[in-house]
Every structure is written in C-alpha cells, then in structure tokens.
PDB file of N, CA and C in Angstrom:
ATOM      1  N   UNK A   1      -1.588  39.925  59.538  1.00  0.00           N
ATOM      2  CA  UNK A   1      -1.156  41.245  59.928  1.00  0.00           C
ATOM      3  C   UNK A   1      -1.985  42.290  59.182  1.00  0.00           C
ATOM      4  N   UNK A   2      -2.252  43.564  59.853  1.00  0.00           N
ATOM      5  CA  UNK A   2      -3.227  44.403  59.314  1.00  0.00           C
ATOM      6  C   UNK A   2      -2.468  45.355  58.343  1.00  0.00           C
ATOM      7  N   UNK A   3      -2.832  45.617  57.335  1.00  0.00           N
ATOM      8  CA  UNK A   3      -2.104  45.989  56.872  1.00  0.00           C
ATOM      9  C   UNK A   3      -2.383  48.182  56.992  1.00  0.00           C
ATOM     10  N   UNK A   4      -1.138  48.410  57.507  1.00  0.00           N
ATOM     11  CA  UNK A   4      -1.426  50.245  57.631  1.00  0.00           C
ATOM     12  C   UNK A   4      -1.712  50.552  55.978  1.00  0.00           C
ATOM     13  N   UNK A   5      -2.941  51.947  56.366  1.00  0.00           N
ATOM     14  CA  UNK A   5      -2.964  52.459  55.820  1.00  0.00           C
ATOM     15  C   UNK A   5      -2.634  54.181  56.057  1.00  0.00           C
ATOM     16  N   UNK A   6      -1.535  54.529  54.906  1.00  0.00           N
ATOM     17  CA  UNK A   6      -1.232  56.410  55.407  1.00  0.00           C
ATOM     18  C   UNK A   6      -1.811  57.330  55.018  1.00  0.00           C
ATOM     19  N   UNK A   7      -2.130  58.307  55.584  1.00  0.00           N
ATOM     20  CA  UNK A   7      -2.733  59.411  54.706  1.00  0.00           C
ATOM     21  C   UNK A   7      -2.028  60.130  53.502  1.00  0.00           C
ATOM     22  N   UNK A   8      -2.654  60.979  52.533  1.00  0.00           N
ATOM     23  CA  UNK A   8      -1.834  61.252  51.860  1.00  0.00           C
ATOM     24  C   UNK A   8      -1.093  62.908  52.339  1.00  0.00           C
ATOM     25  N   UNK A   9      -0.092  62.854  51.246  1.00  0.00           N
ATOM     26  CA  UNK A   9       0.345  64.669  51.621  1.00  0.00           C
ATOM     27  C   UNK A   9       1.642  64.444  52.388  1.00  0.00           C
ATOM     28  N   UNK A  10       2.447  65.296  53.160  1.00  0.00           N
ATOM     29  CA  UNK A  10       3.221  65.494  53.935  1.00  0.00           C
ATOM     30  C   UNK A  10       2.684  65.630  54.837  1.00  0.00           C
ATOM     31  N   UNK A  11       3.521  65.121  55.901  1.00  0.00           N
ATOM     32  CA  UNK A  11       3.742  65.206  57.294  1.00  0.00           C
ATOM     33  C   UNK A  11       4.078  66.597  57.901  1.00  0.00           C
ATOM     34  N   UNK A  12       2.821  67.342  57.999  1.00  0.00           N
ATOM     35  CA  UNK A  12       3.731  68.530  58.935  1.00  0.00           C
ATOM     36  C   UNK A  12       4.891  68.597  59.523  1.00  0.00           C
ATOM     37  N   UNK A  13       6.053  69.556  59.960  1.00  0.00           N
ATOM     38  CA  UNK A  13       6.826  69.586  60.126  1.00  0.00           C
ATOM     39  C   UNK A  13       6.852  69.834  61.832  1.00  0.00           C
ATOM     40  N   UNK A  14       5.695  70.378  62.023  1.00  0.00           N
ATOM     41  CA  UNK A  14       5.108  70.688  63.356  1.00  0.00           C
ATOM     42  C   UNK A  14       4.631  69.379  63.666  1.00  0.00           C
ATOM     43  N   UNK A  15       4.206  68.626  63.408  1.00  0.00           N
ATOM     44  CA  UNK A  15       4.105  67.319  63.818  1.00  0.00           C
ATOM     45  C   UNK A  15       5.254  66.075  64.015  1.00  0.00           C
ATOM     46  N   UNK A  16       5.797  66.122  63.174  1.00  0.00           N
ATOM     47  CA  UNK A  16       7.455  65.481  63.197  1.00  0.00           C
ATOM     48  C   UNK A  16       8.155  66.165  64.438  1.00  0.00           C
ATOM     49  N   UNK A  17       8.299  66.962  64.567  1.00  0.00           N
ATOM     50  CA  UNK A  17       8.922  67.906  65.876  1.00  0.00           C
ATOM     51  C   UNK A  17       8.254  67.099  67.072  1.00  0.00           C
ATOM     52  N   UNK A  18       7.040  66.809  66.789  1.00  0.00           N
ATOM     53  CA  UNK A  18       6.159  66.649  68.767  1.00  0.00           C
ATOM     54  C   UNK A  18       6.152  65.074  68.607  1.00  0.00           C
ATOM     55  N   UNK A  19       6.746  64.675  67.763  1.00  0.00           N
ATOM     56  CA  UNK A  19       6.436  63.053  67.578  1.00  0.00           C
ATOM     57  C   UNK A  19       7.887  62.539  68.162  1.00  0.00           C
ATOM     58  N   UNK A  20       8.796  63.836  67.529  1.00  0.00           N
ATOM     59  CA  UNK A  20      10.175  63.347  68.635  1.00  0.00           C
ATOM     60  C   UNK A  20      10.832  64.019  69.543  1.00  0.00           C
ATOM     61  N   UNK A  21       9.594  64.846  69.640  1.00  0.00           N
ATOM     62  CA  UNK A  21      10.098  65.570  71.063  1.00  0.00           C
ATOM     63  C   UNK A  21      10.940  66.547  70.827  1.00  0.00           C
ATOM     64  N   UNK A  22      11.141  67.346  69.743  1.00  0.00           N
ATOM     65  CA  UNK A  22      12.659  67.949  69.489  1.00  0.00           C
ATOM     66  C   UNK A  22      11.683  69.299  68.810  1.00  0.00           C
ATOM     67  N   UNK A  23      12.280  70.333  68.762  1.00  0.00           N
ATOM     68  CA  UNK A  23      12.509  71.824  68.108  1.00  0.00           C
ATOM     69  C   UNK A  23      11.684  71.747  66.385  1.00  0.00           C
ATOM     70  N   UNK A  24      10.967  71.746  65.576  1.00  0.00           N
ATOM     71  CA  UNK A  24      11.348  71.948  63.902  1.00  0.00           C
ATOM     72  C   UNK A  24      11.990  72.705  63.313  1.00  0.00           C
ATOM     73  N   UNK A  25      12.815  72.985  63.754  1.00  0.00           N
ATOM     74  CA  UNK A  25      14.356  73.490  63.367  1.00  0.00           C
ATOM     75  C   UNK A  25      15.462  72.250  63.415  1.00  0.00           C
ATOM     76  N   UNK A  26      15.341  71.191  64.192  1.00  0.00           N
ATOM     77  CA  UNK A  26      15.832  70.299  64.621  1.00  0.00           C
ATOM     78  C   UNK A  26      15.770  69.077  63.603  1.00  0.00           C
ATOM     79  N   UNK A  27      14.614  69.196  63.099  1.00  0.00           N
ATOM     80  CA  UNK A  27      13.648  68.365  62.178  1.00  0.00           C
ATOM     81  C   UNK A  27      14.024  68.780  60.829  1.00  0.00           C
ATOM     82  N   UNK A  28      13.849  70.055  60.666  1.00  0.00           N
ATOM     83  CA  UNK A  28      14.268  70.667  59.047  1.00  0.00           C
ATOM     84  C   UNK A  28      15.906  70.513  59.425  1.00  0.00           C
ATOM     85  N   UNK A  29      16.876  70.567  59.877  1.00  0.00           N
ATOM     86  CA  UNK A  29      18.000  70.229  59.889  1.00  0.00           C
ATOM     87  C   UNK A  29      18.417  69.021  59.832  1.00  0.00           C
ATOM     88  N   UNK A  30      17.701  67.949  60.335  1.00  0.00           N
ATOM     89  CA  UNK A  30      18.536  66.446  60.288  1.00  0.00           C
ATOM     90  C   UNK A  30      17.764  66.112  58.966  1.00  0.00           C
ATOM     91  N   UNK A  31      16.981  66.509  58.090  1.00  0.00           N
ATOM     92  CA  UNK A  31      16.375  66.326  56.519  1.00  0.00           C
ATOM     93  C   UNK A  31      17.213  66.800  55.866  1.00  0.00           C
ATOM     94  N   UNK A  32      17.601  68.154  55.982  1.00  0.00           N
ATOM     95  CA  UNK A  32      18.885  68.625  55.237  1.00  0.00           C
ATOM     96  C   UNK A  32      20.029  67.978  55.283  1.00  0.00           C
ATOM     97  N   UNK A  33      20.606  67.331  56.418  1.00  0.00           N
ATOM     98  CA  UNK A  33      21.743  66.966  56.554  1.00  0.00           C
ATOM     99  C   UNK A  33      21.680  65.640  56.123  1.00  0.00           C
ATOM    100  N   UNK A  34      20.621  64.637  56.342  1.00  0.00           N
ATOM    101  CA  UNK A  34      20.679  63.310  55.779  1.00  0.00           C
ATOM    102  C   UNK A  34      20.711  62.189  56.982  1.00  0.00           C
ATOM    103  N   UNK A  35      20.485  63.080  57.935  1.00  0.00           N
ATOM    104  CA  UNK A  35      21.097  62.378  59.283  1.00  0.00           C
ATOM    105  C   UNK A  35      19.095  61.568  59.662  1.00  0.00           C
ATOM    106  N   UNK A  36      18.329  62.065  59.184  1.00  0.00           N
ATOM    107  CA  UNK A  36      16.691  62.006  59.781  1.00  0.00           C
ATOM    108  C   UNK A  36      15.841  61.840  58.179  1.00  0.00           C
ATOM    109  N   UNK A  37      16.127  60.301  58.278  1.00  0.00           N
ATOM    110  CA  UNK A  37      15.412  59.800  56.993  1.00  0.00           C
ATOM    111  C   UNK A  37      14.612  59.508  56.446  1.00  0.00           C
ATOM    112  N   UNK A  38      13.689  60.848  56.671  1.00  0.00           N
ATOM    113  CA  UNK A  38      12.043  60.722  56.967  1.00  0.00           C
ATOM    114  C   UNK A  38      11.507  61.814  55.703  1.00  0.00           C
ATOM    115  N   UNK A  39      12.342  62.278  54.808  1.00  0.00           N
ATOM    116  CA  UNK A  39      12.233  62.713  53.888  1.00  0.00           C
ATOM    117  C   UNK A  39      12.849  63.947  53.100  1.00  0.00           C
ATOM    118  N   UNK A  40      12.536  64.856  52.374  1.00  0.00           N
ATOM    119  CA  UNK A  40      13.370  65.739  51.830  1.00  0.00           C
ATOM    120  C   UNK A  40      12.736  66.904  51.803  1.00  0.00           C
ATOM    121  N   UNK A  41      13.918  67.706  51.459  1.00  0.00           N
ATOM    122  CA  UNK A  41      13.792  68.835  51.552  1.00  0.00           C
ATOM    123  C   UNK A  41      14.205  70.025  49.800  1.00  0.00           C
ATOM    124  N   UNK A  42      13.334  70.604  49.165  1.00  0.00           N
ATOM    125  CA  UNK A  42      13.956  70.646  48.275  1.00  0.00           C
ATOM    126  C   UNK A  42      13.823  72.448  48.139  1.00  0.00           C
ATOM    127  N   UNK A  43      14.512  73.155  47.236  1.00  0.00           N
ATOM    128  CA  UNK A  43      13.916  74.485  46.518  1.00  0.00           C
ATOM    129  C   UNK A  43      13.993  74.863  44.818  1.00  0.00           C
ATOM    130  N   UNK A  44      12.647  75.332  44.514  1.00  0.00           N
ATOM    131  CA  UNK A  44      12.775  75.446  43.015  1.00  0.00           C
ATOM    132  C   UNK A  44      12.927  74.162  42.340  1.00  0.00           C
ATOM    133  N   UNK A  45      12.213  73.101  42.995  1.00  0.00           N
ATOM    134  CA  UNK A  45      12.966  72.056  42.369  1.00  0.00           C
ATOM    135  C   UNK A  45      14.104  71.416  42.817  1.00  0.00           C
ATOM    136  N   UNK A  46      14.993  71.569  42.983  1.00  0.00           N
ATOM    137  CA  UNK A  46      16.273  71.028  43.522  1.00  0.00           C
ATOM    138  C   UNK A  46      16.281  70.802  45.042  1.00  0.00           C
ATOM    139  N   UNK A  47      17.085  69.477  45.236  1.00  0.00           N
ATOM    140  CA  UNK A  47      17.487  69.077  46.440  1.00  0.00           C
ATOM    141  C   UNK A  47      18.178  70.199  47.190  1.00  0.00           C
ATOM    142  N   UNK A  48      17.730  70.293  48.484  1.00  0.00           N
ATOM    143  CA  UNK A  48      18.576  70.804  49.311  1.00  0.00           C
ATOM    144  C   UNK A  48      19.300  69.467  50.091  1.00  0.00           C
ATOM    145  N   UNK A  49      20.869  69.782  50.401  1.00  0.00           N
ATOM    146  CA  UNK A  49      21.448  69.085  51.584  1.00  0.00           C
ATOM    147  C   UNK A  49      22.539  69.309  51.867  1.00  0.00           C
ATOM    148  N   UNK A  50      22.496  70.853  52.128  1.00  0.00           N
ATOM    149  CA  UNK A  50      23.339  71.500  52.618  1.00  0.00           C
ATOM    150  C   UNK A  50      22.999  72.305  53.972  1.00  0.00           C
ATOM    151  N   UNK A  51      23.411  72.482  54.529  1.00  0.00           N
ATOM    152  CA  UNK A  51      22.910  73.263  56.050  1.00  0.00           C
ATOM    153  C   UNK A  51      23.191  74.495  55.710  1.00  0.00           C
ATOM    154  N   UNK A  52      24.722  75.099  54.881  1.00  0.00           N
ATOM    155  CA  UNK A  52      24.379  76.256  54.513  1.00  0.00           C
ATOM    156  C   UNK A  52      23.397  76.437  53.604  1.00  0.00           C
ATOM    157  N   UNK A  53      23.148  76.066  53.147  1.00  0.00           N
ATOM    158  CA  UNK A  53      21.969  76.486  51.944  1.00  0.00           C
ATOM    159  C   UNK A  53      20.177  76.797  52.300  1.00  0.00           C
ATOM    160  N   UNK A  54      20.656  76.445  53.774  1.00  0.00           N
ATOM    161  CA  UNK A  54      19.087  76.935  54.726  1.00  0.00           C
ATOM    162  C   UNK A  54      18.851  78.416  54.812  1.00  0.00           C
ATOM    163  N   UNK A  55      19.883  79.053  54.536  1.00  0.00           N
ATOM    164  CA  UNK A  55      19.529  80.557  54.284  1.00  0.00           C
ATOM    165  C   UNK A  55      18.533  81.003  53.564  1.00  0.00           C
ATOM    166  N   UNK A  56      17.835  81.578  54.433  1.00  0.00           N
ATOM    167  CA  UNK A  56      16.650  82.350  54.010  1.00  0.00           C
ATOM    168  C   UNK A  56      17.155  83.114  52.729  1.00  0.00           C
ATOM    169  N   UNK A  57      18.293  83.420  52.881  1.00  0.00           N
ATOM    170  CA  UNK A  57      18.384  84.898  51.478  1.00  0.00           C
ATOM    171  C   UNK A  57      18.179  84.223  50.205  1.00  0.00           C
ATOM    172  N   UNK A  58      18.336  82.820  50.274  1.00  0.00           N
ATOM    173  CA  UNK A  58      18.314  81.330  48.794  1.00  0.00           C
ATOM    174  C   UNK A  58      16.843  81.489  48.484  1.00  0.00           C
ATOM    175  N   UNK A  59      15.791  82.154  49.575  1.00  0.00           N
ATOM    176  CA  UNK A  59      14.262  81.978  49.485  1.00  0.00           C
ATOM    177  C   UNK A  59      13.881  80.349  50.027  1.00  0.00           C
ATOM    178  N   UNK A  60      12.870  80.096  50.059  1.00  0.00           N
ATOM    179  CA  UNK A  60      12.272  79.244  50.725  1.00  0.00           C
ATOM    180  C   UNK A  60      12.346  77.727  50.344  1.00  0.00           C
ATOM    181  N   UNK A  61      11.940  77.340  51.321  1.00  0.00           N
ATOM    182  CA  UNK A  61      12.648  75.702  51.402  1.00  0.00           C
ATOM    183  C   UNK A  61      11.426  74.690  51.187  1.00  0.00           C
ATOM    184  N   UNK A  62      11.002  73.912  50.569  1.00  0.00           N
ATOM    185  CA  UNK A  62       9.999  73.262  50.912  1.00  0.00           C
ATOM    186  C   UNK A  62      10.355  71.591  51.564  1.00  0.00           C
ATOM    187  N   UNK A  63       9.449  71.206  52.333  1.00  0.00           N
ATOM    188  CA  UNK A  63       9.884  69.964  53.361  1.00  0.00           C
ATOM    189  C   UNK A  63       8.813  68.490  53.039  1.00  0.00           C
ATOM    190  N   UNK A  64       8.845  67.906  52.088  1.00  0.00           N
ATOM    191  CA  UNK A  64       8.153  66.652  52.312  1.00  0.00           C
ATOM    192  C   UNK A  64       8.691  65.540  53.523  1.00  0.00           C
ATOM    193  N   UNK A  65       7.511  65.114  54.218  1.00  0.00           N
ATOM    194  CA  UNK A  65       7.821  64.358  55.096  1.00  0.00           C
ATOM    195  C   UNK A  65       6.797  62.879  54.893  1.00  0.00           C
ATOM    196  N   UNK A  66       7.516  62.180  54.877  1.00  0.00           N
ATOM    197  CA  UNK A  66       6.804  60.608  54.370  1.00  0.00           C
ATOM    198  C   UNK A  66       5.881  60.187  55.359  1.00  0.00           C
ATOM    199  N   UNK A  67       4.749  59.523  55.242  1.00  0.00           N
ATOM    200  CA  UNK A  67       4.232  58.741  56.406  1.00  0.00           C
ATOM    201  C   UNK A  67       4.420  57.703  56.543  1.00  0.00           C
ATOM    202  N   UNK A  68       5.230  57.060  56.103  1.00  0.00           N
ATOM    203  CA  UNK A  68       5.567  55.533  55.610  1.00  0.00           C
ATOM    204  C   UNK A  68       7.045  55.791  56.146  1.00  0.00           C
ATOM    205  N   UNK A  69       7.756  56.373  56.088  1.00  0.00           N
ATOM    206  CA  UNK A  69       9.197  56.537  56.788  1.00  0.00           C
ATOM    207  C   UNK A  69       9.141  57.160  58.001  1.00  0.00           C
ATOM    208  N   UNK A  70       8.111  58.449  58.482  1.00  0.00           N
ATOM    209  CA  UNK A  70       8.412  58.999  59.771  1.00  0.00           C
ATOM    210  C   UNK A  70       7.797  57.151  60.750  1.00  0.00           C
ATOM    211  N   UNK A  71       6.980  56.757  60.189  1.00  0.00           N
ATOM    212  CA  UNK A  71       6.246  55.697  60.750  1.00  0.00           C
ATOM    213  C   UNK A  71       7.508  54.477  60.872  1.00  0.00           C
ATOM    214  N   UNK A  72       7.745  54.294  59.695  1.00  0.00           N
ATOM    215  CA  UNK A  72       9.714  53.141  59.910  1.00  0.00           C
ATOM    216  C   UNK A  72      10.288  53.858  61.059  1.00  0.00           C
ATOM    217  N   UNK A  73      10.658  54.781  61.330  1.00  0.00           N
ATOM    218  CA  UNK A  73      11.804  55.157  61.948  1.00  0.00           C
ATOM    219  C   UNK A  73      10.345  55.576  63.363  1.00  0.00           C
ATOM    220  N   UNK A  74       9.801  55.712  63.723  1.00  0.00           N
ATOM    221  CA  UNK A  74       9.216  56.115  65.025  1.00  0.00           C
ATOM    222  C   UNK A  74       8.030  55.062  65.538  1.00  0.00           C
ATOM    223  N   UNK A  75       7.483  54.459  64.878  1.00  0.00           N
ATOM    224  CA  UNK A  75       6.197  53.990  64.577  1.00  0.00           C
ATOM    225  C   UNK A  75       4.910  54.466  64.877  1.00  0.00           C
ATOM    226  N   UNK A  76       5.219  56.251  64.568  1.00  0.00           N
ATOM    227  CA  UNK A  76       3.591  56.820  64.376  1.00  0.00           C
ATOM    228  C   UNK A  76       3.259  56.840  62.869  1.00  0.00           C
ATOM    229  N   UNK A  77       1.853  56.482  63.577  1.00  0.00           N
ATOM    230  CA  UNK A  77       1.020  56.299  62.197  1.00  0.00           C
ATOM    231  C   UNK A  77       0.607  57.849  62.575  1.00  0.00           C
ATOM    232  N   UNK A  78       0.907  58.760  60.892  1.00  0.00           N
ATOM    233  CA  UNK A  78      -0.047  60.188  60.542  1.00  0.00           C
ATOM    234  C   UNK A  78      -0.962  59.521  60.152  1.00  0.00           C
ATOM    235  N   UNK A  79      -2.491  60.438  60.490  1.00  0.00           N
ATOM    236  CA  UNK A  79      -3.602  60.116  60.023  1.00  0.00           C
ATOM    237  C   UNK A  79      -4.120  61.170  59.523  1.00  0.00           C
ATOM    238  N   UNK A  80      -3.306  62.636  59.522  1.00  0.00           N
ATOM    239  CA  UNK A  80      -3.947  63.410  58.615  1.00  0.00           C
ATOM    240  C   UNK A  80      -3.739  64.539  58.885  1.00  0.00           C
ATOM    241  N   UNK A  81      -3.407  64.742  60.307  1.00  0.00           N
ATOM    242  CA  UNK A  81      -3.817  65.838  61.480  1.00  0.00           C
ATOM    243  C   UNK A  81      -2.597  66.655  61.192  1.00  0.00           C
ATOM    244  N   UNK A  82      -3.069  68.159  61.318  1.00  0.00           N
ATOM    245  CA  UNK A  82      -2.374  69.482  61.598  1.00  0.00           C
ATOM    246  C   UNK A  82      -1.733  69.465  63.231  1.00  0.00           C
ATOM    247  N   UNK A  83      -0.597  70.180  63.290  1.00  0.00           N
ATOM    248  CA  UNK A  83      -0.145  70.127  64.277  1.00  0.00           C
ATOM    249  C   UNK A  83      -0.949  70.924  65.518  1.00  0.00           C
TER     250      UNK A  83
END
C-alpha cells in the first residue's frame, strides 16, 4: 500500500466547504460544535466550542483543519491548494 503523503499547514476553510459541498459557515460551525472532526478551532490560545462564542465581538477565531482527518472522514487528499 502506498503510503499518503499530506501537505503541511491547514486546510483552508474554503476548501473544506467545496470538498463537502456545504457553506464555510457550515464548516466553521460543525468544528465548533464537535459534530465535524476535522479539526479545531481556537482564540488567543484557547479552545473554542461553543457556537455562542463565534461572536465576532470575542474578536477572531482561528481554524486549523487537518489533512490527515479531513482525508479520514472524506478521502481527499489536500495537496496544498488555495481555494
């Protein structure tokens, strides 16, 4: 068996969206909620996983997305690419 290799970095969030067909709002919400286990979401450091806590007024959210998990759960391989 060949063995994959992933790129490094996060997974755009714009890319996760077109890989399942869905909104990235859709995408940053099932990360927050725990429901889309393809990686996290954190601010300042700290976990987000709260849906209220997506409020903009908290300031900004940052989104790691795995290539090794969006790939488990979908089986696209990221290779690097911007959405």
């Amino acid at each position: 068996m060949e063995e994959i290799i992933f790129a490094s970095g996060s997974v755009p969030v714009a890319v996760a969206a077109r890989v399942y067909g869905k909104d990235a709002s859709w995408i940053r919400a099932g990360i927050v909620s725990g429901w889309l286990p393809i990686g996290k979401a954190t601010r300042s450091g700290k976990l987000v996983t709260n849906l209220e806590e997506m409020n903009s007024k908290y300031g900004r959210i940052n989104f790691y997305i795995s290539p090794k998990l969006l790939w488990q759960e979908t089986g696209y391989i990221w290779r690097g690419e911007r959405a």
